[in-house]
N, C-alpha and C. Protein backbone atom coordinates (compact mmCIF):
# COMPACT_ATOMS: atom_id res chain seq x y z
N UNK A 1 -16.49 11.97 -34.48
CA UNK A 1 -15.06 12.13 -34.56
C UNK A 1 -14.53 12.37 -33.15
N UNK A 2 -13.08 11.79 -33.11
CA UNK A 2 -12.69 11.76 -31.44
C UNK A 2 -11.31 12.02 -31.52
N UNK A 3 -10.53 12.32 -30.60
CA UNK A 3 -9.54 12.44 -30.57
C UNK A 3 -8.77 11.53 -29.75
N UNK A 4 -6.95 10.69 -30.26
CA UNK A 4 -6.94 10.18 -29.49
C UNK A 4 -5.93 10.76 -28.07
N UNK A 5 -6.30 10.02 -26.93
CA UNK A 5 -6.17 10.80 -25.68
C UNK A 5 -4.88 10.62 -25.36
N UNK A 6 -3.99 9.86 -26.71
CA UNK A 6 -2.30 9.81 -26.06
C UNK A 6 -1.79 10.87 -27.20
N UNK A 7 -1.88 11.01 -28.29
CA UNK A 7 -1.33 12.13 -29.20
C UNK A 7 -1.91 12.83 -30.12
N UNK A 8 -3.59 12.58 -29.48
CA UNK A 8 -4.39 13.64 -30.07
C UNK A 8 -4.47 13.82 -31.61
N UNK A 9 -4.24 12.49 -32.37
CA UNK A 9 -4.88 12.56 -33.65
C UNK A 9 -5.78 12.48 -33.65
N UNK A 10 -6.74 12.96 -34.76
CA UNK A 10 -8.00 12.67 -35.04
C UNK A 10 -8.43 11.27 -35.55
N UNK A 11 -10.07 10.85 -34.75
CA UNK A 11 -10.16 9.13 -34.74
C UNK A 11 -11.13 9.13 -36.03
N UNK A 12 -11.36 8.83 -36.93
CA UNK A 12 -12.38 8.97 -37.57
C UNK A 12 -13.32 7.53 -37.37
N UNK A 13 -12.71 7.07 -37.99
CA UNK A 13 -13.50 5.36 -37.65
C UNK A 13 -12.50 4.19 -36.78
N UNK A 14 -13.19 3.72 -36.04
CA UNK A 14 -12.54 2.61 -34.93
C UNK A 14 -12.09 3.34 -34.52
N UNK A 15 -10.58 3.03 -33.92
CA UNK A 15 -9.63 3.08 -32.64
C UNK A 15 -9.66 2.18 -31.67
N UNK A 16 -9.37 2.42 -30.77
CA UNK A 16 -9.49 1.29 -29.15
C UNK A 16 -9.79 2.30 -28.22
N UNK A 17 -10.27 1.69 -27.20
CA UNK A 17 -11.32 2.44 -25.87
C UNK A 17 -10.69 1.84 -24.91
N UNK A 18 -10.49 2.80 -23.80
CA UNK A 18 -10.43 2.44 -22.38
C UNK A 18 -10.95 3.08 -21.59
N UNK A 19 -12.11 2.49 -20.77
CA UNK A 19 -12.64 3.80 -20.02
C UNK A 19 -13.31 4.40 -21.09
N UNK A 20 -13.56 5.84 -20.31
CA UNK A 20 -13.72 6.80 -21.19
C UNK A 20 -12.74 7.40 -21.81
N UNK A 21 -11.83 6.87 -22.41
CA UNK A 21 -10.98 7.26 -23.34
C UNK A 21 -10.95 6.36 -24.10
N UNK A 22 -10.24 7.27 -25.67
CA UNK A 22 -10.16 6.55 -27.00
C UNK A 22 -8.57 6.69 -27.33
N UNK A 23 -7.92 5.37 -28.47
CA UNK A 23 -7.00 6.04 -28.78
C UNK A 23 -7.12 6.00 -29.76
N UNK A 24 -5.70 6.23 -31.07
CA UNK A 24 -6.52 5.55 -32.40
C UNK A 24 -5.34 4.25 -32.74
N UNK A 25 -4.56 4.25 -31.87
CA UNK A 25 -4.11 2.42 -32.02
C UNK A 25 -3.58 2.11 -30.72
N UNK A 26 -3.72 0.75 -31.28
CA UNK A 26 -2.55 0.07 -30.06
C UNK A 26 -1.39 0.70 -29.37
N UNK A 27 -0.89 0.69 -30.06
CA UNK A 27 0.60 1.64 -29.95
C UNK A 27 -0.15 2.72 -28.93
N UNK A 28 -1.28 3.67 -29.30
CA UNK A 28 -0.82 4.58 -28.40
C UNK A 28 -1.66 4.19 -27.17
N UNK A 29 -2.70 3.49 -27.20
CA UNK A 29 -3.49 2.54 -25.18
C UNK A 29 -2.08 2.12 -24.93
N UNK A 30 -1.22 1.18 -25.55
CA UNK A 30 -0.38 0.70 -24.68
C UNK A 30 0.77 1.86 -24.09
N UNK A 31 0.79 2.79 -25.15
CA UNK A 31 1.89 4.23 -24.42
C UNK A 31 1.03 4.61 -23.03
N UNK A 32 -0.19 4.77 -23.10
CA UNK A 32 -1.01 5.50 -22.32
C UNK A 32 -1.46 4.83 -20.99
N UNK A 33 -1.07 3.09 -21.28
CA UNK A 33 -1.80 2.88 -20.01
C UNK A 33 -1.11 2.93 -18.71
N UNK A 34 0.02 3.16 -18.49
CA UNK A 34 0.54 3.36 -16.88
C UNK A 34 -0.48 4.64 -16.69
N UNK A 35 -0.75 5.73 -17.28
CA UNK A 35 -0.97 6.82 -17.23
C UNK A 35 -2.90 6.96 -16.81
N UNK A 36 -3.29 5.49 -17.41
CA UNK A 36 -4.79 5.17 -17.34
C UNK A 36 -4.85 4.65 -15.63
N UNK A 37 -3.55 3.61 -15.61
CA UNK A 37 -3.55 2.70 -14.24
C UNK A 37 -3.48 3.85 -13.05
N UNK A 38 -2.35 4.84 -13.18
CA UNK A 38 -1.86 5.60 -11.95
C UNK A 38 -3.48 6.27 -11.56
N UNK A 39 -4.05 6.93 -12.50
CA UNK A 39 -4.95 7.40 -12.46
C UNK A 39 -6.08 6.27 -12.08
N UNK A 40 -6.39 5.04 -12.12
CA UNK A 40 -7.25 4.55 -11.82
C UNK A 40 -6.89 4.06 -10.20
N UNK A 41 -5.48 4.13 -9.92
CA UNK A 41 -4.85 4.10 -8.45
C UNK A 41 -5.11 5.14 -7.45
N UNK A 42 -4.86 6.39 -8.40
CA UNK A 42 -5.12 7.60 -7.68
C UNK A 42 -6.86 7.54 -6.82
N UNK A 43 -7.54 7.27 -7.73
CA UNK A 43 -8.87 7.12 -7.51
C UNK A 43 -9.34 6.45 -6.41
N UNK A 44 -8.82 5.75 -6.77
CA UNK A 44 -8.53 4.27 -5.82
C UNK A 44 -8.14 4.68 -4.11
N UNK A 45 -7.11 5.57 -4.23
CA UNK A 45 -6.32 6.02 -3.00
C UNK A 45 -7.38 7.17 -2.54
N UNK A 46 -7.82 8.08 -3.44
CA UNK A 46 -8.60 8.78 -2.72
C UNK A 46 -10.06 8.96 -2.10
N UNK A 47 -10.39 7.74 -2.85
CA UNK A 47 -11.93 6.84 -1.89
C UNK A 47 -11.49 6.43 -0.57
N UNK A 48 -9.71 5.73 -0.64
CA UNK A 48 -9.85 5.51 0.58
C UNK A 48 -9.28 6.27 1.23
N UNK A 49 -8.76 7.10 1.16
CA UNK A 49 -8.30 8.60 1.95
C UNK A 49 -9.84 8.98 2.94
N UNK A 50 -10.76 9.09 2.02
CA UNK A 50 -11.86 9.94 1.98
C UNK A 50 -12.97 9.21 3.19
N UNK A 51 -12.50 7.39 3.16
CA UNK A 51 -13.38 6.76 3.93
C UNK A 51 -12.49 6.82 5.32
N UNK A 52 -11.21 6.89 5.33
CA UNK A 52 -10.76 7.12 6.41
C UNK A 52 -10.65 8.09 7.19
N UNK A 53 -11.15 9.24 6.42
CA UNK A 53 -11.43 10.25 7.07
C UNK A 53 -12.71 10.57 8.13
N UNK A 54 -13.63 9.86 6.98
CA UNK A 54 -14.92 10.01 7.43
C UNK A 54 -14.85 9.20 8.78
N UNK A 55 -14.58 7.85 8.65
CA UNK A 55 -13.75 6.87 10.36
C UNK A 55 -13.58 7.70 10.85
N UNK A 56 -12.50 8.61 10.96
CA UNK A 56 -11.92 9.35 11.78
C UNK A 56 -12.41 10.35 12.61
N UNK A 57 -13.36 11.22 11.86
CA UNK A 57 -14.47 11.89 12.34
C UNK A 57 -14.84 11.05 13.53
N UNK A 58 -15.77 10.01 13.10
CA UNK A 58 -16.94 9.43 13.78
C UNK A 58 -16.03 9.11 15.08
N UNK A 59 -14.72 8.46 14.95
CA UNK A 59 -13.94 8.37 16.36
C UNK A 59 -13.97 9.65 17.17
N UNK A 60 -13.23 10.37 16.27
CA UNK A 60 -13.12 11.76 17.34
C UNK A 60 -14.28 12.37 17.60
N UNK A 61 -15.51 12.08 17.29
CA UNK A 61 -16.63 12.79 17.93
C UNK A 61 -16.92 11.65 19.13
N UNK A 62 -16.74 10.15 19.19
CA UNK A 62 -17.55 9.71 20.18
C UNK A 62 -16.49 9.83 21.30
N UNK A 63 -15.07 10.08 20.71
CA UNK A 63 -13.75 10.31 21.83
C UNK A 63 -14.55 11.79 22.47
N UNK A 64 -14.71 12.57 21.87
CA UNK A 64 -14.88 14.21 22.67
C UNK A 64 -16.52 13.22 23.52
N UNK A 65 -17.55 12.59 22.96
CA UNK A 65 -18.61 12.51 23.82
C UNK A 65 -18.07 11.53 25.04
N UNK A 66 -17.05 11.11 24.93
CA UNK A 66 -16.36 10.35 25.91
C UNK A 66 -16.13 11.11 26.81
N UNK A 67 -15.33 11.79 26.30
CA UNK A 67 -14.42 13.12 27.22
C UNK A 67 -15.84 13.77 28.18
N UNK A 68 -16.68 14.08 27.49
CA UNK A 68 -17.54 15.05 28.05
C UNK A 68 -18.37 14.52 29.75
N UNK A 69 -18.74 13.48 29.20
CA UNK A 69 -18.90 11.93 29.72
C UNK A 69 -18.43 11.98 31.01
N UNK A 70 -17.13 11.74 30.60
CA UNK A 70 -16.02 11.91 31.69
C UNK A 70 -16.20 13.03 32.81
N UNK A 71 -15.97 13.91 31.94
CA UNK A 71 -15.81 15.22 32.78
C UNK A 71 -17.10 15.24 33.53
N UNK A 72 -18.10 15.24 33.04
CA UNK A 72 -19.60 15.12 34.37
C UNK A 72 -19.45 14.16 35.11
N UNK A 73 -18.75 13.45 35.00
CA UNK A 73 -18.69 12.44 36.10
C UNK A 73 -17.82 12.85 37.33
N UNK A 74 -17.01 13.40 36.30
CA UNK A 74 -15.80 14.15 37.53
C UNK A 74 -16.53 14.82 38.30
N UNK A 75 -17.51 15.84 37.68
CA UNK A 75 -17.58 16.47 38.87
C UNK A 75 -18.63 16.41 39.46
N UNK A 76 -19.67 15.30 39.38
CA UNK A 76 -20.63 14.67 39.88
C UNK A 76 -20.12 14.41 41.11
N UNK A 77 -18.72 13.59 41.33
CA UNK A 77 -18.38 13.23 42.27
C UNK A 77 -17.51 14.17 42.83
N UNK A 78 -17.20 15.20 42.24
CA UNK A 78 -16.40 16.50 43.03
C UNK A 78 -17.35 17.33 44.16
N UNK A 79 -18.37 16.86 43.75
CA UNK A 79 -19.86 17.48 44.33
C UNK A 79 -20.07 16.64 45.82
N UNK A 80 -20.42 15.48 45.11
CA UNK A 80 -20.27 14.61 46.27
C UNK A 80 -19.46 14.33 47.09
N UNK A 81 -18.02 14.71 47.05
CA UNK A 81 -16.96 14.63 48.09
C UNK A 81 -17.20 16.17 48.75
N UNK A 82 -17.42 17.13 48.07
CA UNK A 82 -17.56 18.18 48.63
C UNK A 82 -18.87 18.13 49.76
N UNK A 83 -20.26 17.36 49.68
CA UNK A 83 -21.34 17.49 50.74
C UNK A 83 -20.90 16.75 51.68
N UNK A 84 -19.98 15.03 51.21
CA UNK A 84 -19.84 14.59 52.58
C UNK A 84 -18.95 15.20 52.80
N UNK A 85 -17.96 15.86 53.07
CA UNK A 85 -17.21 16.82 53.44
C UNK A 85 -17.74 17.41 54.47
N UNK A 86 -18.90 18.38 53.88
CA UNK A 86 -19.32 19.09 54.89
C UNK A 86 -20.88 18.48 56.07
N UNK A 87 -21.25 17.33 55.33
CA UNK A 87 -21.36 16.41 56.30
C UNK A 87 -21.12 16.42 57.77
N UNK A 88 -19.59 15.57 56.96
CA UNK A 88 -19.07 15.19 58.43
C UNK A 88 -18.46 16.23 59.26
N UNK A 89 -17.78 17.26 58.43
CA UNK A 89 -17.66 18.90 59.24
C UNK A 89 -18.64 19.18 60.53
N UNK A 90 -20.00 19.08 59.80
CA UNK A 90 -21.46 19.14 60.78
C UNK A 90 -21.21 18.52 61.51
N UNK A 91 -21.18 17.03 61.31
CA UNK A 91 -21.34 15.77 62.39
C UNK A 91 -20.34 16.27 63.90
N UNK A 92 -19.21 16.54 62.85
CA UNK A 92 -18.33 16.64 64.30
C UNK A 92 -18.15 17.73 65.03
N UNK A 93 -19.11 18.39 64.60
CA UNK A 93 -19.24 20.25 65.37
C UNK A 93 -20.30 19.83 66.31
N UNK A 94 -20.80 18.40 65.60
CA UNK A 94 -22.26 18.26 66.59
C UNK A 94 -23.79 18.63 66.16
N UNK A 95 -23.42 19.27 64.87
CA UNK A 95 -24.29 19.93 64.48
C UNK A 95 -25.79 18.73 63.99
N UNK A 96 -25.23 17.38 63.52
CA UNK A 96 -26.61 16.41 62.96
C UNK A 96 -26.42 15.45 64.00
């Protein structure tokens, strides 16, 4: 025994199925189905909510390993302007 899922009479034998839902006539799948569709939309929207999120992640982590990236480089070469710096400081004191 089932109930149906638009006005909740009791199904005893037959009805109609959608999904996992029952009704016990026509009349009430066809009341019910915007209500089956939105919901099979919703679903729909939130797989892809859910995959675009996950995208999103994976960008913003290889953006920050970018960034990081970056930044050692910066100062790889902040390093290196700083020795020839003092380099040529030496050179012209006479010192090399």
């Amino acid at each position: 025994m089932a109930q149906c899922a638009n006005c909740n009479a009791l199904i005893l034998f037959g009805g109609h199925q959608a999904g996992e839902f029952r009704f016990c006539s026509a009349r009430c799948l066809m009341l019910a189905r915007p209500s089956l569709d939105a919901g099979d939309l919703a679903a729909d929207i939130t797989d892809d909510v859910g995959q675009l999120r996950d995208d999103l992640m994976l960008l913003a982590e290889e953006l920050q390993q970018q960034r990081t990236a970056q930044v050692e480089m910066n100062e790889r070469v902040d390093f290196l302007e700083r020795v020839l710096a003092q380099l040529r400081d030496e050179r012209n004191r006479g010192h090399v």
